[in-house]
N, C-alpha and C. Protein backbone atom coordinates (compact mmCIF):
# COMPACT_ATOMS: atom_id res chain seq x y z
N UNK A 1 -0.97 43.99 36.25
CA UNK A 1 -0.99 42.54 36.21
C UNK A 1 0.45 42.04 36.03
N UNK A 2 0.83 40.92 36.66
CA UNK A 2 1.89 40.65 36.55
C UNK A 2 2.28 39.63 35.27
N UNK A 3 3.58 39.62 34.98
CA UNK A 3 4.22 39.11 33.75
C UNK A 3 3.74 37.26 34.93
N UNK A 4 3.05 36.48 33.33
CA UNK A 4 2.89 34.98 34.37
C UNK A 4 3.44 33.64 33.14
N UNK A 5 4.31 33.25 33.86
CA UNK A 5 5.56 31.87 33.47
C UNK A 5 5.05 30.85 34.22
N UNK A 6 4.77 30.22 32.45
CA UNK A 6 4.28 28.92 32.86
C UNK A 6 5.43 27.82 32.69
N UNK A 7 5.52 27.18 33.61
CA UNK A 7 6.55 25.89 33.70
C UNK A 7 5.97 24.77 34.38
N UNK A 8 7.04 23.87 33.71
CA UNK A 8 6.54 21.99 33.89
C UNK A 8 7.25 21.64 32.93
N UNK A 9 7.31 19.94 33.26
CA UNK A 9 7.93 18.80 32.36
C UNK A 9 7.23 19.22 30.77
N UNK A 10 7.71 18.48 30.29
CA UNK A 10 7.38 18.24 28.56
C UNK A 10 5.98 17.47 28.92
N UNK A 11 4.70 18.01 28.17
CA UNK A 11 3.84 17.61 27.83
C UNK A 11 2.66 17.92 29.24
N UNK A 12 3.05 19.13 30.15
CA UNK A 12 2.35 19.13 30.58
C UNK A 12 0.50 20.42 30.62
N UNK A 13 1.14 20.80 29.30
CA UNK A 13 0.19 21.28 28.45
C UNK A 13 0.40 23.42 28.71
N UNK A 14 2.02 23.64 28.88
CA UNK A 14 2.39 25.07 29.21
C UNK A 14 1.57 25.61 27.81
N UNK A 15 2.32 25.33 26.38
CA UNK A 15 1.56 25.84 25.51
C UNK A 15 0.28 25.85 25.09
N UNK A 16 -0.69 24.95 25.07
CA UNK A 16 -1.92 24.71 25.71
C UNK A 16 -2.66 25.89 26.50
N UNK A 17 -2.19 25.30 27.86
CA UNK A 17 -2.73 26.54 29.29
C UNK A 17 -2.57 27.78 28.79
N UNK A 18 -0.78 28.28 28.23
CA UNK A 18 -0.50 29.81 28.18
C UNK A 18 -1.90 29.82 26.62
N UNK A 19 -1.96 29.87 26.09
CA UNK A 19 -2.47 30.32 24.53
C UNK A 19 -4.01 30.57 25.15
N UNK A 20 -4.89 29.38 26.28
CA UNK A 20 -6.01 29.97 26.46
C UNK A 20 -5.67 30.96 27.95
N UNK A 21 -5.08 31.01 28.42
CA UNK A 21 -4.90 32.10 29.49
C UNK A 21 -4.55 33.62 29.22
N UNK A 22 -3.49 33.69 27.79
CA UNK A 22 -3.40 34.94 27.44
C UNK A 22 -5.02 35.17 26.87
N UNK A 23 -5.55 34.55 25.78
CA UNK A 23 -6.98 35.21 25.35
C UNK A 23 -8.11 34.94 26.48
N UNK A 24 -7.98 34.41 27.55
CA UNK A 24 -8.98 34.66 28.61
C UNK A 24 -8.75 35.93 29.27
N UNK A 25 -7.08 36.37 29.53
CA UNK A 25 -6.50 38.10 29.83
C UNK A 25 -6.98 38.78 29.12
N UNK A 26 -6.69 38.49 27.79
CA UNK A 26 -6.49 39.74 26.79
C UNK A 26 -5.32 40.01 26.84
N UNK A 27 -4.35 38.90 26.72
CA UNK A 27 -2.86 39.39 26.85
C UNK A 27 -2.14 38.89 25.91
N UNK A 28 -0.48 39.33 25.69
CA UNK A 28 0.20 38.75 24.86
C UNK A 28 0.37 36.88 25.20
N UNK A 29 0.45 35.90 24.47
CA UNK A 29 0.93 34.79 25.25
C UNK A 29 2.66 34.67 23.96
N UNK A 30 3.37 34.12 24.46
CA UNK A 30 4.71 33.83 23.87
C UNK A 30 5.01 32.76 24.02
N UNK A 31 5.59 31.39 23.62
CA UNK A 31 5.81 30.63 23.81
C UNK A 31 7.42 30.59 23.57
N UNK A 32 8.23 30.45 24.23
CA UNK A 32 9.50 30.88 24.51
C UNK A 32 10.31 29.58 23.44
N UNK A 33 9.69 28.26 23.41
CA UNK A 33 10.64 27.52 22.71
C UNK A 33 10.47 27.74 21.23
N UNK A 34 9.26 28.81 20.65
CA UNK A 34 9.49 28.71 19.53
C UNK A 34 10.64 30.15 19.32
N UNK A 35 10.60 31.21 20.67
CA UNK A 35 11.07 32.59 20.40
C UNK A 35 12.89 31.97 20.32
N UNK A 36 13.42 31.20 20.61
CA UNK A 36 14.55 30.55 21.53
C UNK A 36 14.53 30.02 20.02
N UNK A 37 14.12 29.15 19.29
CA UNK A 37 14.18 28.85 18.06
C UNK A 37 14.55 29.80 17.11
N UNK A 38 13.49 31.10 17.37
CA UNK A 38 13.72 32.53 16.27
C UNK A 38 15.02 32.66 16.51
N UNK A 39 15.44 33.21 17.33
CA UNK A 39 16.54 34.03 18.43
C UNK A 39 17.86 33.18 17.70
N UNK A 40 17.58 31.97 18.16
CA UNK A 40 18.87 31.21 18.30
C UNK A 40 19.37 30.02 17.05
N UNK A 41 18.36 29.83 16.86
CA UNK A 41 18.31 28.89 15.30
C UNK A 41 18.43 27.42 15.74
N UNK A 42 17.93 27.37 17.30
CA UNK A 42 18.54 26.32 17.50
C UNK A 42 16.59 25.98 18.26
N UNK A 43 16.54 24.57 17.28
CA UNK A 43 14.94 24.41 18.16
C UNK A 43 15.27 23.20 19.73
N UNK A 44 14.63 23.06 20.39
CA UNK A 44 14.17 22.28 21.62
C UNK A 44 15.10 21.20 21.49
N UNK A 45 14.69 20.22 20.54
CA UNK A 45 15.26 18.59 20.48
C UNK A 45 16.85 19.16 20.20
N UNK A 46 17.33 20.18 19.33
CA UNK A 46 19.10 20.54 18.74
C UNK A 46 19.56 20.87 20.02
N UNK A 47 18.82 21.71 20.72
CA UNK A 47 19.64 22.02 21.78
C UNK A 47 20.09 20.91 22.96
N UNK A 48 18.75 19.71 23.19
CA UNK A 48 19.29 18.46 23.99
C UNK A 48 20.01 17.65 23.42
N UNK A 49 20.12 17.31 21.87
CA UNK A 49 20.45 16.00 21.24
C UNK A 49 21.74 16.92 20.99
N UNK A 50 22.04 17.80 19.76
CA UNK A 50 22.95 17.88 19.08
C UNK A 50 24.46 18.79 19.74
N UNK A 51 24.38 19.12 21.05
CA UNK A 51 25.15 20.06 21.68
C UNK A 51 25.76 19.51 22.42
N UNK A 52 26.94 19.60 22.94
CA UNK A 52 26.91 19.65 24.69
C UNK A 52 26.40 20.01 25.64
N UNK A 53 25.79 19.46 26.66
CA UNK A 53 25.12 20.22 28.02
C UNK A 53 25.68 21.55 28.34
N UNK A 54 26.20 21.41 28.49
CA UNK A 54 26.42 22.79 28.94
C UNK A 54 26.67 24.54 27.61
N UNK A 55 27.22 23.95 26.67
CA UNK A 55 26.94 25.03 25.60
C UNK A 55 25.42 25.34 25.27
N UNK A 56 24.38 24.28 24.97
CA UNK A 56 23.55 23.60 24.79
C UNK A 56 22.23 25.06 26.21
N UNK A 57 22.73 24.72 27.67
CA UNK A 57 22.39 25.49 28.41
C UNK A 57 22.43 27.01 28.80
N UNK A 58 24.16 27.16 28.67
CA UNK A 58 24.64 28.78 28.03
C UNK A 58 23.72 29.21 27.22
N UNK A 59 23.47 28.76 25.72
CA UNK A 59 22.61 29.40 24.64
C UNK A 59 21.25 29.92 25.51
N UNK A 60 20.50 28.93 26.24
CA UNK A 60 19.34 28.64 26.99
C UNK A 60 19.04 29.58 27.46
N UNK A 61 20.12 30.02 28.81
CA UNK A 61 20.39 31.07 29.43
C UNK A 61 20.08 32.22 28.72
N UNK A 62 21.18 32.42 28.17
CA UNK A 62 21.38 33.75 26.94
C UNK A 62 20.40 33.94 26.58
N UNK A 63 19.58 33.32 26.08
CA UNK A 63 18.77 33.07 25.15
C UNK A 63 17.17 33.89 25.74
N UNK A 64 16.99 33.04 26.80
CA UNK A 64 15.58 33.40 27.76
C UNK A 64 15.79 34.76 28.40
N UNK A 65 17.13 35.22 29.24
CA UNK A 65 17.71 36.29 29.41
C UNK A 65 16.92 37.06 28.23
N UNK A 66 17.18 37.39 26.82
CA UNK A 66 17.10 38.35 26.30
C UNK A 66 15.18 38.72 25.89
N UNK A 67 14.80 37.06 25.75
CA UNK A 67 13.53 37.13 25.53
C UNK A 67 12.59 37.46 26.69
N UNK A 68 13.31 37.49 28.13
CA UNK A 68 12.90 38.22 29.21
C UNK A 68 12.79 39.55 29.15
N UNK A 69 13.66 39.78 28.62
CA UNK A 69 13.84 41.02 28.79
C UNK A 69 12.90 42.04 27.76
N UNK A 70 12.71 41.56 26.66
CA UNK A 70 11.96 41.86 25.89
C UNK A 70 10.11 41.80 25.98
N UNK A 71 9.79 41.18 27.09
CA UNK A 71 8.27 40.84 27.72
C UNK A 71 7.72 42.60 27.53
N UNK A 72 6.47 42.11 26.81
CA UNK A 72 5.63 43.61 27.03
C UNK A 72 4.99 43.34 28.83
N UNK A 73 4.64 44.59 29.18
CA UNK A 73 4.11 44.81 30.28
C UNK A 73 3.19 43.14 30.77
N UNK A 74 2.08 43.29 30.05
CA UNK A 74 1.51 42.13 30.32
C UNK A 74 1.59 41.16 29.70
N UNK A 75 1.87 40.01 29.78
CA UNK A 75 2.13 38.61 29.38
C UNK A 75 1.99 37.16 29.92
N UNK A 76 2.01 36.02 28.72
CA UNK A 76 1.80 35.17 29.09
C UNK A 76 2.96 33.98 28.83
N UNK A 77 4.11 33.55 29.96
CA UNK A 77 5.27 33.08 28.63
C UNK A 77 4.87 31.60 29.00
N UNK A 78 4.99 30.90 27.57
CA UNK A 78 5.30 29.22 28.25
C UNK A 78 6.88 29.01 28.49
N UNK A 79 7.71 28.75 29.35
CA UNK A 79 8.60 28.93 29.35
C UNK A 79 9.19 27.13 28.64
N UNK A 80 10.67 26.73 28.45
CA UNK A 80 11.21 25.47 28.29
C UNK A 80 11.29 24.58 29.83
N UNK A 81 10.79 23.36 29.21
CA UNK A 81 11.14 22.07 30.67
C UNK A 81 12.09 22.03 31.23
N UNK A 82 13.46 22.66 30.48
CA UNK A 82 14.67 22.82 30.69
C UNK A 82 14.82 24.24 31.34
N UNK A 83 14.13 24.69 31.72
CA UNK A 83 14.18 26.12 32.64
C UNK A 83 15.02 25.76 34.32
N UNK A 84 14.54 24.81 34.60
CA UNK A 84 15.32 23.84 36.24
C UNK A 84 16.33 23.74 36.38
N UNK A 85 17.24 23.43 34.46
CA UNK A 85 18.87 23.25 34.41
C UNK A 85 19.26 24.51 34.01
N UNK A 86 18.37 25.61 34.21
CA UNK A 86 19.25 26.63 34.13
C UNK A 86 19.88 27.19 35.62
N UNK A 87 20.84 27.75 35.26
CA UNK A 87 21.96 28.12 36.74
C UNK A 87 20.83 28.56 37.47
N UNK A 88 20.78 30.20 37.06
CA UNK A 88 20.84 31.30 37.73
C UNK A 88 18.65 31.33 37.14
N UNK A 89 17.97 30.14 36.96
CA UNK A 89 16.37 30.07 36.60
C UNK A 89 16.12 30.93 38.06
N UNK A 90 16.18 30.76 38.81
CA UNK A 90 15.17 31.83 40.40
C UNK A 90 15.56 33.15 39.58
N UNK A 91 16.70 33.75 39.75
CA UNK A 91 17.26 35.00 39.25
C UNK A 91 16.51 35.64 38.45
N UNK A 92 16.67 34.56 37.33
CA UNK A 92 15.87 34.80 36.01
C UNK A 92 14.72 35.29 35.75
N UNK A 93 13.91 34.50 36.79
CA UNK A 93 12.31 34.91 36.70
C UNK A 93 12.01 35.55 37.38
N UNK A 94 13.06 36.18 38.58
CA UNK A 94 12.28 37.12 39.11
C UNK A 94 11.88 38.38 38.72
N UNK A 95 10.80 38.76 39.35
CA UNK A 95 9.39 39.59 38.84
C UNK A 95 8.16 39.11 37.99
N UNK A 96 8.59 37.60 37.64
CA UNK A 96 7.34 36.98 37.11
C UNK A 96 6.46 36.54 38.04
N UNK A 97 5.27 36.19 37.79
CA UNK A 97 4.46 35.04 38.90
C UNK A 97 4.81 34.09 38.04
N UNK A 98 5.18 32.98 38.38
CA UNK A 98 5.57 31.80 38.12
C UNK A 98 4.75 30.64 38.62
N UNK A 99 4.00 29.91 37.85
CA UNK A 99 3.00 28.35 37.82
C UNK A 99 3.44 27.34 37.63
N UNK A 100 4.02 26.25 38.16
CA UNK A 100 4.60 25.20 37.74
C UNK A 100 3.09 24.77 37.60
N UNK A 101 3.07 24.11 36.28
CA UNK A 101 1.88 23.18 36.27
C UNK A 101 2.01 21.77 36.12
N UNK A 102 1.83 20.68 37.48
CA UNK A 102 2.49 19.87 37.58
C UNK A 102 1.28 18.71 36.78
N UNK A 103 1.87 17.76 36.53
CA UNK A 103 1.25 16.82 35.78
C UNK A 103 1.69 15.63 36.22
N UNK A 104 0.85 14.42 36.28
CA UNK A 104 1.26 12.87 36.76
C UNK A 104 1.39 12.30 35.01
N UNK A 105 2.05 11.03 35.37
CA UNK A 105 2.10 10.52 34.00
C UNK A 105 1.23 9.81 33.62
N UNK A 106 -0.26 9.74 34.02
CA UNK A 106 -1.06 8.56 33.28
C UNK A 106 -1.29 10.29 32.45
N UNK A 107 -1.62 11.61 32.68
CA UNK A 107 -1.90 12.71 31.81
C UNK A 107 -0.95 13.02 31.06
N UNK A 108 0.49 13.21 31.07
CA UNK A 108 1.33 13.22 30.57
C UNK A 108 1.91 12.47 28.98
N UNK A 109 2.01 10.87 29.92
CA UNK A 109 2.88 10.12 29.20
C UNK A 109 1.90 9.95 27.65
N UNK A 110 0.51 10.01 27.88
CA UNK A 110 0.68 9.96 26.57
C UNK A 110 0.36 10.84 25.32
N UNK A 111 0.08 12.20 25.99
CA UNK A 111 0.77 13.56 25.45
C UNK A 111 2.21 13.25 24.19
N UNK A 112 2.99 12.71 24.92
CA UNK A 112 4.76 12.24 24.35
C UNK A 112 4.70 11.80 23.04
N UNK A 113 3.72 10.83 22.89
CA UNK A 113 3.56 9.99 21.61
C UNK A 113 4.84 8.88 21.92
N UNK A 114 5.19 8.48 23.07
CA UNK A 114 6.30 7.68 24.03
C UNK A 114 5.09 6.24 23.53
N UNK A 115 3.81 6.19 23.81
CA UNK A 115 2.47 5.45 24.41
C UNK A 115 2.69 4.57 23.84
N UNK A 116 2.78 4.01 22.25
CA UNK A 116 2.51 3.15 21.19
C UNK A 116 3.35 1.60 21.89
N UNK A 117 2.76 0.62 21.81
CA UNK A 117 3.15 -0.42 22.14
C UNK A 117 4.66 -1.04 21.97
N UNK A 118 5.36 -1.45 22.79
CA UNK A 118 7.09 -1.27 22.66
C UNK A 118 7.58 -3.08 23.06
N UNK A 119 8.07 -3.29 22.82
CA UNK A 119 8.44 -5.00 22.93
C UNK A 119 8.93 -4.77 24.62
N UNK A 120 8.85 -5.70 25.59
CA UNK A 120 8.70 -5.33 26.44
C UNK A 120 10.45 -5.53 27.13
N UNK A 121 10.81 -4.69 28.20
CA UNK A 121 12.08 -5.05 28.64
C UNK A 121 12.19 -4.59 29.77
N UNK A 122 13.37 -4.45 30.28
CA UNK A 122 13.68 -3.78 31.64
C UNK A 122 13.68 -2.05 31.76
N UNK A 123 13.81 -1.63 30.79
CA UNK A 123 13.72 -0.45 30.80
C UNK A 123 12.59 0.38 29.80
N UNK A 124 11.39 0.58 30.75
CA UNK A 124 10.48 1.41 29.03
C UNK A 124 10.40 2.30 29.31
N UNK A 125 9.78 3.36 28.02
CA UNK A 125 9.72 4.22 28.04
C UNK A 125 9.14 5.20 29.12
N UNK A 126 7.88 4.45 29.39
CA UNK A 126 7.19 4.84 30.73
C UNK A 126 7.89 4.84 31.84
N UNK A 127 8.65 3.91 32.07
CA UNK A 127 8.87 4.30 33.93
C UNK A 127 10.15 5.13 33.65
N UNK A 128 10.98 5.47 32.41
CA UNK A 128 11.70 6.68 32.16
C UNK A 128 10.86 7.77 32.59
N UNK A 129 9.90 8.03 31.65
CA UNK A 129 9.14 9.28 32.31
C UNK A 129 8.74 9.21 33.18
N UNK A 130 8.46 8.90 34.18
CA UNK A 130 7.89 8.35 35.28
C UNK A 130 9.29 8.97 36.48
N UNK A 131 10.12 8.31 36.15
CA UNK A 131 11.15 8.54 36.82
C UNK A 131 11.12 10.32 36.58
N UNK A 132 11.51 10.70 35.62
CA UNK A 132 11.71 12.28 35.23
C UNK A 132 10.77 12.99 35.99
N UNK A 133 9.56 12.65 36.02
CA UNK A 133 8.42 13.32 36.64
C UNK A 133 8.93 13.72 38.01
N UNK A 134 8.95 12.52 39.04
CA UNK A 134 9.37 12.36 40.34
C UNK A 134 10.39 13.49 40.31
N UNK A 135 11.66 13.21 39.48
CA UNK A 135 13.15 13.70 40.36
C UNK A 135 12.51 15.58 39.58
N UNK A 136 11.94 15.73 38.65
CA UNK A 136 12.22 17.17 38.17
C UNK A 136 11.39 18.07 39.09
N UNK A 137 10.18 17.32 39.50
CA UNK A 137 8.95 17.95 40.52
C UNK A 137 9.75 19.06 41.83
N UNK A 138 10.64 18.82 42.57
CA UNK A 138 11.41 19.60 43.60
C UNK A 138 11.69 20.73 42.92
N UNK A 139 12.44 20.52 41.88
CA UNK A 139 13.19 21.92 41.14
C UNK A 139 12.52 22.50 40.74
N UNK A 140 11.45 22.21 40.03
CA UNK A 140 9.91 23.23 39.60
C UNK A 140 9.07 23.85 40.52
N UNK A 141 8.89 23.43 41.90
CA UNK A 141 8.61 23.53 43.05
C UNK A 141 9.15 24.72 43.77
N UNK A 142 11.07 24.48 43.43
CA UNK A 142 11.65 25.12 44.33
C UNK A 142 12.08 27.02 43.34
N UNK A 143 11.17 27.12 42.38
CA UNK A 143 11.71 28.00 41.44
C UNK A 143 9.99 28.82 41.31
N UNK A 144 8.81 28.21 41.65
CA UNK A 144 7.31 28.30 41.00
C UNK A 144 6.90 29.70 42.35
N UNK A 145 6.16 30.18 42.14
CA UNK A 145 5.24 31.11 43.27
C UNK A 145 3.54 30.06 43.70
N UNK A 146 3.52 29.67 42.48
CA UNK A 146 2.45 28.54 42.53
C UNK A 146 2.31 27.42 41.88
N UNK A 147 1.67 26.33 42.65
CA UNK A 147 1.87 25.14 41.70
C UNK A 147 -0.01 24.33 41.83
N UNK A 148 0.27 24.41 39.87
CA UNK A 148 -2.02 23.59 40.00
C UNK A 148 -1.26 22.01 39.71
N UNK A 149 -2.50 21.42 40.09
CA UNK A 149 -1.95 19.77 39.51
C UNK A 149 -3.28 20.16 38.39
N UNK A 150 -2.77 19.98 36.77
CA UNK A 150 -3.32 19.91 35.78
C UNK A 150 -3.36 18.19 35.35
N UNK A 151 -3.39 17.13 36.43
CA UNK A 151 -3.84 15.52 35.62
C UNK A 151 -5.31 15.93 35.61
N UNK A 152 -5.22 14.97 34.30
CA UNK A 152 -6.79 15.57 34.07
C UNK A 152 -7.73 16.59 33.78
N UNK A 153 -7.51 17.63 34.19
CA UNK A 153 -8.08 18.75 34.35
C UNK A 153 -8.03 19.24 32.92
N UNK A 154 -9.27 19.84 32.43
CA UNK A 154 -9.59 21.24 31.25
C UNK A 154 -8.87 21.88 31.24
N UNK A 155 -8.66 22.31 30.13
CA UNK A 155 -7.71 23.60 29.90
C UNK A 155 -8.68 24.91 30.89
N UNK A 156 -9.60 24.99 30.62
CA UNK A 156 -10.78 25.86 31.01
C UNK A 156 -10.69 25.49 32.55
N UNK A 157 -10.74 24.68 33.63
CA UNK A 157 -10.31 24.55 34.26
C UNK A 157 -8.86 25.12 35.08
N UNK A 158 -7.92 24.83 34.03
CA UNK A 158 -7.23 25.43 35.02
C UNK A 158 -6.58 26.24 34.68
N UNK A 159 -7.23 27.21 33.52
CA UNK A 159 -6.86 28.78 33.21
C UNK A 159 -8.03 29.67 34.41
N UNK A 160 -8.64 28.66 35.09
CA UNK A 160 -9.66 29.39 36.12
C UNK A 160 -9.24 28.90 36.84
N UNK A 161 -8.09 28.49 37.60
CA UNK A 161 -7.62 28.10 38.62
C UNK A 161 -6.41 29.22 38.98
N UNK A 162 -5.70 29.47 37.84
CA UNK A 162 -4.58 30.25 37.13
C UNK A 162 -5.33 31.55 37.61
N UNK A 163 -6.25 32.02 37.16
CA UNK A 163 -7.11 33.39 37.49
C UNK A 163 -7.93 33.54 39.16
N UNK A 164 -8.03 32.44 39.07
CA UNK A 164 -8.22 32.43 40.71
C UNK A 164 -7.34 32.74 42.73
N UNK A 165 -5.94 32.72 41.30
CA UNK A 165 -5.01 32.66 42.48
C UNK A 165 -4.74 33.97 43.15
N UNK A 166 -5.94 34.88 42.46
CA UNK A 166 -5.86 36.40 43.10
C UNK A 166 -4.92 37.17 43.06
N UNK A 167 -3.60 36.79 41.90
CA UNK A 167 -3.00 36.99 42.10
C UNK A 167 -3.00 38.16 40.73
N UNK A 168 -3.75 37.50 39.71
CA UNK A 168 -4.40 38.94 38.56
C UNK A 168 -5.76 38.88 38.13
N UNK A 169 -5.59 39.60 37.77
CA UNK A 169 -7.77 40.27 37.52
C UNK A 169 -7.82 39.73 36.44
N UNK A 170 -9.12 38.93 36.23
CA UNK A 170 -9.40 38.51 34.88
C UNK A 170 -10.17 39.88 34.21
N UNK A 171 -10.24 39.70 32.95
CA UNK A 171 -11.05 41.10 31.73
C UNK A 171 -12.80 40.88 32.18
């Protein structure tokens, strides 16, 4: 069975999907932003807010690099949203099957906790994400072996969509 990397925007339910897809396998599942946390001391929000982009990405790199490398035989990784701004992400994953699990923002946006009512202006929170959705969709696309649209959809759903792609044997 192959090593399977789950990717997508923030909130499109990777940790979610991976946690019931490894115990529908019988497999390890990992969630990489908390291993990237162990590893590095540095959690999700430190590495966008408190860094420079690009040191910030180096670590990223480095970082997934080693926790790649470390994958038992069979697995389930949720990988970071920030996997797209990595350089050398195709490189990276190859030998995984790779799922972008794409999501629209009426499923998404209010995942974020973004939702709560905001005084109104030219710029909200929503058509920010909204925007993100659109421009990040290509690069997840152009990096995935497969892509489910999870709006809406059960977790149960589309860990049987995930198992369906013939691509590994369910237990």
């Amino acid at each position: 069975m192959p090593l399977i990397a789950l990717i997508g925007p923030p909130a499109a339910g990777k940790t979610t999907v991976g946690e019931a897809l490894g115990g529908r396998l019988d497999i390890p599942f990992i969630d990489a932003d908390e291993e990237i946390e162990r590893r590095s001391g540095y959690t999700p929000e430190s590495l966008a807010v408190d860094l420079p982009p690009q040191e910030a990405l180096s670590i990223l790199s480095k970082t997934l690099a080693e926790i790649l490398g470390d994958l038992p035989a069979d697995a389930v990784i949720a990988l970071p949203s920030r996997i797209i701004e990595v350089q050398d992400a195709g490189e990276l994953l190859s030998g995984l099957r790779v799922v972008f699990l794409d999501v629209d923002l009426a499923t998404s946006f209010p995942r974020t906790g973004l939702g709560a009512p905001r005084p109104v202006g030219f710029v909200t929170p929503r058509s920010l994400w909204h925007q993100m959705l659109i421009e990040r969709r290509p690069q997840y696309t152009s990096i995935a072996d497969n892509t489910i649209d999870v709006s809406g959809a059960t977790i149960e759903t589309i860990v049987e969509q995930i198992v369906a792609l013939a691509l590994i044997k369910p237990v």
